[in-house]
PDB file of N, CA and C in Angstrom:
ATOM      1  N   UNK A   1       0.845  -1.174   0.000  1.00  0.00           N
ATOM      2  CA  UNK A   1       0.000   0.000   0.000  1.00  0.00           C
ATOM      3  C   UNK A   1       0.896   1.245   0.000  1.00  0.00           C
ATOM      4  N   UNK A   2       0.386   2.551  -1.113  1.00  0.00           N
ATOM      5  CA  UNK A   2       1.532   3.280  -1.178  1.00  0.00           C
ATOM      6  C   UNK A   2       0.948   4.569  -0.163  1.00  0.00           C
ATOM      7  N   UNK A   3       1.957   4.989   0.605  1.00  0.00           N
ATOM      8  CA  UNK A   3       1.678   6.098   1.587  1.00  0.00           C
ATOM      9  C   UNK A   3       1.195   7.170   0.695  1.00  0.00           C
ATOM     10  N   UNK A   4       0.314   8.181   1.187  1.00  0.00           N
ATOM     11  CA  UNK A   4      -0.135   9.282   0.973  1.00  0.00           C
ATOM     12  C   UNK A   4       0.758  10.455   1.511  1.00  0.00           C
ATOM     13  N   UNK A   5       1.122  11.749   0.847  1.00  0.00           N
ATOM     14  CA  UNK A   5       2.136  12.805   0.725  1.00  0.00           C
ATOM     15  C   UNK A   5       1.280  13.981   1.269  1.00  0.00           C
ATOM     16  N   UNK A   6       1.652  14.252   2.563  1.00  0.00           N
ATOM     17  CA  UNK A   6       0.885  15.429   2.570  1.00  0.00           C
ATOM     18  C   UNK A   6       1.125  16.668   2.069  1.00  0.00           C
ATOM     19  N   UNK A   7       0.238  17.595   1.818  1.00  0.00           N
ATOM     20  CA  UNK A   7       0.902  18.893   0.420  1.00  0.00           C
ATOM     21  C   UNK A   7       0.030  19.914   1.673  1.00  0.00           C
ATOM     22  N   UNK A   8       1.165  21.163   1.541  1.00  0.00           N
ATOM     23  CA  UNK A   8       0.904  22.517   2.170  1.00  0.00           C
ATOM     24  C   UNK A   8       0.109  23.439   0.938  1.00  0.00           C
ATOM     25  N   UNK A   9      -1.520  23.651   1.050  1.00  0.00           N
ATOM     26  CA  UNK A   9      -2.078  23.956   0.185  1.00  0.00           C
ATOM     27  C   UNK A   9      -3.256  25.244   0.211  1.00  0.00           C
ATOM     28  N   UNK A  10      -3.055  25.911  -0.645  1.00  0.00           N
ATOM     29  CA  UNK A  10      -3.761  27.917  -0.473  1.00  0.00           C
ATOM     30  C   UNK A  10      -5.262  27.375  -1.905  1.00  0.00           C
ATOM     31  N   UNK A  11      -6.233  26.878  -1.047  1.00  0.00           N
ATOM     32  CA  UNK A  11      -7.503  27.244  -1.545  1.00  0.00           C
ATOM     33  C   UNK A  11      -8.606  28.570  -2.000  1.00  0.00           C
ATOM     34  N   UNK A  12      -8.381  28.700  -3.503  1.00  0.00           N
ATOM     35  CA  UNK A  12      -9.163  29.757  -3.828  1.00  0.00           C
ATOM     36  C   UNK A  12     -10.681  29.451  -3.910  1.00  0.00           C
ATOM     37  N   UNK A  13     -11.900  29.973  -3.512  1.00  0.00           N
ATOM     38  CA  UNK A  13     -12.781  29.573  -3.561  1.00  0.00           C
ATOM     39  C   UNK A  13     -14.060  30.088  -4.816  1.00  0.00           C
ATOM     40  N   UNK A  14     -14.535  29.701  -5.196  1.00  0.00           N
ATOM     41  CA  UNK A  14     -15.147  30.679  -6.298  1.00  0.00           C
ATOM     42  C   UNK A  14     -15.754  31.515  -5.290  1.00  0.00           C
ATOM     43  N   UNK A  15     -16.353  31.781  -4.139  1.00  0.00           N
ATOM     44  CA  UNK A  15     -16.858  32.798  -3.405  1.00  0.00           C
ATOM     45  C   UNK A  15     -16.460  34.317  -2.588  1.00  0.00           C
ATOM     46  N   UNK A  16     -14.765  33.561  -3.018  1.00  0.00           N
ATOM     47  CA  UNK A  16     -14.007  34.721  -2.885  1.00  0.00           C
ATOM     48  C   UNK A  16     -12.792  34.226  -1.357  1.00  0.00           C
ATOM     49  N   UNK A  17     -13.543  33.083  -0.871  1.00  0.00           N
ATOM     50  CA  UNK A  17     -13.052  32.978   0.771  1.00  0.00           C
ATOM     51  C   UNK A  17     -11.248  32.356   0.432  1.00  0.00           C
ATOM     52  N   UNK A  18     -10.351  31.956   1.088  1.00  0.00           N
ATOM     53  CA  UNK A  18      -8.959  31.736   0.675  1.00  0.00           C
ATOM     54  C   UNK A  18      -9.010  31.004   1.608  1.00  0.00           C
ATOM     55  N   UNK A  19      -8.591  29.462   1.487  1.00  0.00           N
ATOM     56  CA  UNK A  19      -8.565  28.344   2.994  1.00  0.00           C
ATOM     57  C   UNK A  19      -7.381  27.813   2.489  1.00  0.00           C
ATOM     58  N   UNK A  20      -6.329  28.120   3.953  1.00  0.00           N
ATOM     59  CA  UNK A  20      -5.523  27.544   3.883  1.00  0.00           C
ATOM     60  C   UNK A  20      -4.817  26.419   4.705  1.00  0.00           C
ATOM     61  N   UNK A  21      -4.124  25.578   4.523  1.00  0.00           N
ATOM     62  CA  UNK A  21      -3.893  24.272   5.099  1.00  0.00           C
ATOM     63  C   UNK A  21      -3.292  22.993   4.576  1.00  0.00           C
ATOM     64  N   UNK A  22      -3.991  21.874   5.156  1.00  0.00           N
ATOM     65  CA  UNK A  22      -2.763  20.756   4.279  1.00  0.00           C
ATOM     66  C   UNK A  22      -3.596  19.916   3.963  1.00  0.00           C
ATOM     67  N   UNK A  23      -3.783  18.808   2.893  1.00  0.00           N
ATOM     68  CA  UNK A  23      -4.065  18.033   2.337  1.00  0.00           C
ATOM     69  C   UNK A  23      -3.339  16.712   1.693  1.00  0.00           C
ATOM     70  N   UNK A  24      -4.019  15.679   1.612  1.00  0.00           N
ATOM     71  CA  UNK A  24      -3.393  14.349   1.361  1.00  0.00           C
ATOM     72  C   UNK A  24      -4.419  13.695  -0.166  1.00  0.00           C
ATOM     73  N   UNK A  25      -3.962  13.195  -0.772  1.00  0.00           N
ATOM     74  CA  UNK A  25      -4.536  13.147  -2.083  1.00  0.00           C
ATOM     75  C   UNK A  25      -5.768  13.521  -3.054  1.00  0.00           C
ATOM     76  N   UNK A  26      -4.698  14.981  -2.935  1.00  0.00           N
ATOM     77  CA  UNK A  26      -5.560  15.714  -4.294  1.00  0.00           C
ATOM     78  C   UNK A  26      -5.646  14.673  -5.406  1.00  0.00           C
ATOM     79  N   UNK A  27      -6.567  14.625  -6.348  1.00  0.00           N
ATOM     80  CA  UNK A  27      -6.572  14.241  -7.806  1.00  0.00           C
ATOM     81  C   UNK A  27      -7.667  15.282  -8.486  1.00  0.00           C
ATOM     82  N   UNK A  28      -7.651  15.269  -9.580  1.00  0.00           N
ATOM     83  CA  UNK A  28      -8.815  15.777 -10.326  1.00  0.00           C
ATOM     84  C   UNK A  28      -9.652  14.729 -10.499  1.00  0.00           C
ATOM     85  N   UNK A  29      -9.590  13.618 -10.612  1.00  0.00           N
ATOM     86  CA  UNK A  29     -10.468  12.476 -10.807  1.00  0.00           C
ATOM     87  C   UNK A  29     -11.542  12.123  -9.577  1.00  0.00           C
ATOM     88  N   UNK A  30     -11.103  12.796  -8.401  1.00  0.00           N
ATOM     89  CA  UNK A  30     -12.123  13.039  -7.370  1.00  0.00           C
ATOM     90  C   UNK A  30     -13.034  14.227  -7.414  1.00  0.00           C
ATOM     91  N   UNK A  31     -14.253  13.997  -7.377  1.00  0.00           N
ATOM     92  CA  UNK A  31     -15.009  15.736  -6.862  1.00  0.00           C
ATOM     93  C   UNK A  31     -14.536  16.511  -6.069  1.00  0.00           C
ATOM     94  N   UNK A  32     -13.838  15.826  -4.881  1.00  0.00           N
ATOM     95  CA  UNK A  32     -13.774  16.749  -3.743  1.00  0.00           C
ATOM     96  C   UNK A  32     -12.307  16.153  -2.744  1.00  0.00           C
ATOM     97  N   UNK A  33     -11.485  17.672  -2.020  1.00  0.00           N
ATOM     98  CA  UNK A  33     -10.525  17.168  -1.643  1.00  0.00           C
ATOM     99  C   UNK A  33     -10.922  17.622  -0.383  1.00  0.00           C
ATOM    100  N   UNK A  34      -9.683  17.231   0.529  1.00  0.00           N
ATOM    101  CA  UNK A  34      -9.739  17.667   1.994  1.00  0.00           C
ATOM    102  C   UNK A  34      -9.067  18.423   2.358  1.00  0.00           C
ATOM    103  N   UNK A  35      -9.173  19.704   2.828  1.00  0.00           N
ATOM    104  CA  UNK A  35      -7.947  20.279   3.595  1.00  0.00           C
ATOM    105  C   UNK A  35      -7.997  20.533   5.187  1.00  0.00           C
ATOM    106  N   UNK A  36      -7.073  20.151   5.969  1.00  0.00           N
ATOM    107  CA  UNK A  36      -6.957  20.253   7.206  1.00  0.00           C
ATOM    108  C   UNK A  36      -6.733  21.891   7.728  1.00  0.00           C
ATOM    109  N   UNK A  37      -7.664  21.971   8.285  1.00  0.00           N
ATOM    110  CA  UNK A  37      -6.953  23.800   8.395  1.00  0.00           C
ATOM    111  C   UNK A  37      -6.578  24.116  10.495  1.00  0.00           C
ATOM    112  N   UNK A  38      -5.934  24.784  10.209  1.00  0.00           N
ATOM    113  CA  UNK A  38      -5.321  25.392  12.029  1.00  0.00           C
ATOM    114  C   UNK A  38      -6.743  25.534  13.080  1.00  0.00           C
ATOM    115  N   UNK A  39      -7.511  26.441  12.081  1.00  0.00           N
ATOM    116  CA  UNK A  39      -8.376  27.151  13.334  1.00  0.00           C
ATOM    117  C   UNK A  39      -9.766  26.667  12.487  1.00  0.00           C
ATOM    118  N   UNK A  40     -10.179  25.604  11.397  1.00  0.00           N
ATOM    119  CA  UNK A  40     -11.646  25.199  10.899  1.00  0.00           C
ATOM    120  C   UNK A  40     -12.021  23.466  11.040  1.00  0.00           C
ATOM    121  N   UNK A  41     -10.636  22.661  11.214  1.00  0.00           N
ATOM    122  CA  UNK A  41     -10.402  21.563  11.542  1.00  0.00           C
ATOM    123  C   UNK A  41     -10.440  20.917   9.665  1.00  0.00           C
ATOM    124  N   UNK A  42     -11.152  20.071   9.346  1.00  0.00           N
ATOM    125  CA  UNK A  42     -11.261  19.270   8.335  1.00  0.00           C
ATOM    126  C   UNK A  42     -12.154  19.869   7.564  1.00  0.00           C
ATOM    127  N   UNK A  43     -11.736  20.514   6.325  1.00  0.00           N
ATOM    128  CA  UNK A  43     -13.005  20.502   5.204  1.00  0.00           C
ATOM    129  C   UNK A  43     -12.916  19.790   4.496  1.00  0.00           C
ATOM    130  N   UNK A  44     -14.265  19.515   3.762  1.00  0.00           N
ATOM    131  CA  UNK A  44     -14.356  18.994   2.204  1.00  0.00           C
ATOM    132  C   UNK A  44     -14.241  20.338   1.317  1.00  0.00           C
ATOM    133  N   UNK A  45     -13.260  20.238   0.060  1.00  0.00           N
ATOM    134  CA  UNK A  45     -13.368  21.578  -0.744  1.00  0.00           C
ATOM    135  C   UNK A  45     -13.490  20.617  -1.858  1.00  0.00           C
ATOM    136  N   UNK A  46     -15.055  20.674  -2.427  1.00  0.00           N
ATOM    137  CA  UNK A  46     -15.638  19.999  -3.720  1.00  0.00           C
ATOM    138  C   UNK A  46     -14.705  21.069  -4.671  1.00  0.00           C
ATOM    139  N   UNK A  47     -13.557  20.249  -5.804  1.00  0.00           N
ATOM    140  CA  UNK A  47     -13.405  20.958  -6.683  1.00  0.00           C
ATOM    141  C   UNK A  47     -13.748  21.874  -7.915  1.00  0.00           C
ATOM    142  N   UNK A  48     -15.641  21.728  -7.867  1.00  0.00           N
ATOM    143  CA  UNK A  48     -16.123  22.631  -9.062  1.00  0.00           C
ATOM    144  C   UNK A  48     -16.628  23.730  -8.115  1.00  0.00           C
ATOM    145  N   UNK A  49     -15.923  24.314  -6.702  1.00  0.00           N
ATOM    146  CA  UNK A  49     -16.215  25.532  -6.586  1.00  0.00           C
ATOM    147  C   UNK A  49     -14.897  26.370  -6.357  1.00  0.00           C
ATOM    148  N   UNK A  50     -13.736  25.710  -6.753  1.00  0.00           N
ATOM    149  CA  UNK A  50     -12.435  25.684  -6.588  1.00  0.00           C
ATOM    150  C   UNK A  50     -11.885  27.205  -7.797  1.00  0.00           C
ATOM    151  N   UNK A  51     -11.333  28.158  -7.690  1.00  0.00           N
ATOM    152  CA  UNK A  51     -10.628  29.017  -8.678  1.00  0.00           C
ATOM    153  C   UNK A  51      -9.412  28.724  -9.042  1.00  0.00           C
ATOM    154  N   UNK A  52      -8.916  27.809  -7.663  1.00  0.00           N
ATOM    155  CA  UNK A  52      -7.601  27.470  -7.873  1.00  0.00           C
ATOM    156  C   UNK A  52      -6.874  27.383  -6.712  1.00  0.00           C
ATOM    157  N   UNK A  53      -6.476  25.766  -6.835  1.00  0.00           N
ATOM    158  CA  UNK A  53      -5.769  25.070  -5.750  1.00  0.00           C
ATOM    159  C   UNK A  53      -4.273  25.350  -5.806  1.00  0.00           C
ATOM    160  N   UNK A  54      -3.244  25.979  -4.743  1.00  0.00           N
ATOM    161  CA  UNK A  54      -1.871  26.049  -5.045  1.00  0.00           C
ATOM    162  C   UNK A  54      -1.019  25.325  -4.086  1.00  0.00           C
ATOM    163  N   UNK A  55      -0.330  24.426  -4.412  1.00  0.00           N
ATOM    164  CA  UNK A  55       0.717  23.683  -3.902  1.00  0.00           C
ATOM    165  C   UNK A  55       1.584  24.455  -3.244  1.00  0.00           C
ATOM    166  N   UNK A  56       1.953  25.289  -2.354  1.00  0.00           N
ATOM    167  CA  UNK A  56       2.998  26.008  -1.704  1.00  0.00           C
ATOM    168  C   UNK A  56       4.173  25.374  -0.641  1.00  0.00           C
ATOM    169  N   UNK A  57       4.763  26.001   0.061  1.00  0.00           N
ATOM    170  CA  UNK A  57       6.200  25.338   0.736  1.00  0.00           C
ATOM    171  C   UNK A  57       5.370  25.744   1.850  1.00  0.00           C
ATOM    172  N   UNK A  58       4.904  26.819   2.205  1.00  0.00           N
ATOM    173  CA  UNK A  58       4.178  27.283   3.594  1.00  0.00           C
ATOM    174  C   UNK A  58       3.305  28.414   3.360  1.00  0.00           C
ATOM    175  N   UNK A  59       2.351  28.328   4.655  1.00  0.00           N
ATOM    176  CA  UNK A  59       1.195  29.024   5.068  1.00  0.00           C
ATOM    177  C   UNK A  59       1.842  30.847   4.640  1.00  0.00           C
ATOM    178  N   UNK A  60       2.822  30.891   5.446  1.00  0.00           N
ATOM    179  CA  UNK A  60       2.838  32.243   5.882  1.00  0.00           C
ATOM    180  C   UNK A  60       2.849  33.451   4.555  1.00  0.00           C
ATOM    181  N   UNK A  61       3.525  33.007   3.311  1.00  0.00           N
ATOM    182  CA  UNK A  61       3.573  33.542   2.118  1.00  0.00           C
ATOM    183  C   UNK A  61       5.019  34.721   2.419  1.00  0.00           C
ATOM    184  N   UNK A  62       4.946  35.163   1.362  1.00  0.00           N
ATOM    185  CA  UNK A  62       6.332  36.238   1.399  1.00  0.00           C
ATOM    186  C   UNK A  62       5.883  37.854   1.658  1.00  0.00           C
ATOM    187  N   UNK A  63       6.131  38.185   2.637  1.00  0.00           N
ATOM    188  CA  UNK A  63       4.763  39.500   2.864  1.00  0.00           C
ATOM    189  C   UNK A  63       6.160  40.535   2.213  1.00  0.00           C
ATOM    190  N   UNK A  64       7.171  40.751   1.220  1.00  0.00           N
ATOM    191  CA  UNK A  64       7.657  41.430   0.611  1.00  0.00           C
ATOM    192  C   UNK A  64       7.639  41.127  -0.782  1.00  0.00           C
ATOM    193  N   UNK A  65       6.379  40.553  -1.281  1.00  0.00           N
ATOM    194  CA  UNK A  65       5.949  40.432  -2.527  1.00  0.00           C
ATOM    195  C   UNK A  65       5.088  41.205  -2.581  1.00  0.00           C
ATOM    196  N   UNK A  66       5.022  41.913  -4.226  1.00  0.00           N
ATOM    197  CA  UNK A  66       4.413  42.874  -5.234  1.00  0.00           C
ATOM    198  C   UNK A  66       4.294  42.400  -6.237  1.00  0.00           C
ATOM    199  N   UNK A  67       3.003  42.624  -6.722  1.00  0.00           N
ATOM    200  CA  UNK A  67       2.750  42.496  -8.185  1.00  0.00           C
ATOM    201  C   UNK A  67       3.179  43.639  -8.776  1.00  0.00           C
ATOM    202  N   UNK A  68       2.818  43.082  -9.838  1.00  0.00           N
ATOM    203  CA  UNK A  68       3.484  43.993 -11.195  1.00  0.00           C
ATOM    204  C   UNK A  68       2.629  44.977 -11.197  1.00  0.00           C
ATOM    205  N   UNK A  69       2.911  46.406 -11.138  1.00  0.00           N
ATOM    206  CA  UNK A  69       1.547  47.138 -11.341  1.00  0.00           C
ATOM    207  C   UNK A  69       1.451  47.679 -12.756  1.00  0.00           C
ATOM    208  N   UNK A  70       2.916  46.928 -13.802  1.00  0.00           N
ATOM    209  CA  UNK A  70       2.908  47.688 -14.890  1.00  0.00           C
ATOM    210  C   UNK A  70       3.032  46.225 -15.814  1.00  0.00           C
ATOM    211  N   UNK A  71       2.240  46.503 -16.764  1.00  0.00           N
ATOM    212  CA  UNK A  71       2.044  45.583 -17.775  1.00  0.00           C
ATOM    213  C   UNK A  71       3.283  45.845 -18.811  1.00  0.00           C
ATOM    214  N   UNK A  72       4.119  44.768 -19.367  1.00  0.00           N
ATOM    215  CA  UNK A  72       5.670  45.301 -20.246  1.00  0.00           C
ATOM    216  C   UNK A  72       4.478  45.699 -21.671  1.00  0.00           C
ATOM    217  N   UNK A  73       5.467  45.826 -22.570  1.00  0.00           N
ATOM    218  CA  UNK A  73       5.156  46.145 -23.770  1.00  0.00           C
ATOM    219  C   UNK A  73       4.216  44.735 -24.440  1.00  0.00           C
ATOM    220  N   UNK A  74       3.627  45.159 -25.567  1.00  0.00           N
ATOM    221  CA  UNK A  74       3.061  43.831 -25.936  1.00  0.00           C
ATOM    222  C   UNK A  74       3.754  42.946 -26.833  1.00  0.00           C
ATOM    223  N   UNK A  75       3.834  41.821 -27.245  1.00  0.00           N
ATOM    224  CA  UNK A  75       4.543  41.551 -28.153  1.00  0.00           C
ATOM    225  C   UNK A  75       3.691  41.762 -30.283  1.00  0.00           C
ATOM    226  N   UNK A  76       4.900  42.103 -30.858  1.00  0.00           N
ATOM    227  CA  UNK A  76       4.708  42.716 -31.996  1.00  0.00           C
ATOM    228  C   UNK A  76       3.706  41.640 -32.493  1.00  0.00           C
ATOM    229  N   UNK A  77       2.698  41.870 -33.209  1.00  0.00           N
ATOM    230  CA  UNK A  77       1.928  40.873 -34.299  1.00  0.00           C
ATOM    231  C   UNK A  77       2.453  40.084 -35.406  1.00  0.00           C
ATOM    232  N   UNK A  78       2.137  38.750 -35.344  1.00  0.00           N
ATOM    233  CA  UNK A  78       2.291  37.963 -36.058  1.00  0.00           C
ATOM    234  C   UNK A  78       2.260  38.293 -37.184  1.00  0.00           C
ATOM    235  N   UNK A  79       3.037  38.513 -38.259  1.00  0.00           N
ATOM    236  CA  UNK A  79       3.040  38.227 -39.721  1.00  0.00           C
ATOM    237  C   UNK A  79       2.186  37.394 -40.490  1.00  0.00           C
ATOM    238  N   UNK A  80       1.111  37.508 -41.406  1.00  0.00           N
ATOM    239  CA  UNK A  80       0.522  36.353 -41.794  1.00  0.00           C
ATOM    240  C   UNK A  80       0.962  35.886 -43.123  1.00  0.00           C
TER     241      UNK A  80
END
């Protein structure tokens, strides 16, 4: 029997909410995954209300990250 990997994981929700925590076998071939969270205990997060599941190293994130507030140039058009 092959062990299950637990993954440190930042849940986007289509409702807007962000749950974060850890989980043990994601697939897409399931409806729904689990994430263990600090302070909600065990959810089910059914993946068709999901925006987007991210695999991360840890909870805390890099609080000296910025987005880009400037879009670069575009790239030139294709030749047809």
């Amino acid at each position: 029997m092959a062990t299950m990997m637990e993954h440190t994981v930042v849940a986007h929700m289509l409702d807007g909410r962000l749950i974060k925590g850890s989980s043990y076998g994601v697939a897409s071939d399931r409806p729904v995954c689990h994430a263990r969270t600090p302070d909600q205990g065990t959810l089910a997060l059914p993946l068709s209300l999901l925006t987007a599941l991210f695999f991360v190293r840890d909870l805390a994130g890099d609080p000296h990250y910025r987005d880009a507030q400037v879009i670069g140039p575009a790239a030139p058009p294709i030749p047809r």
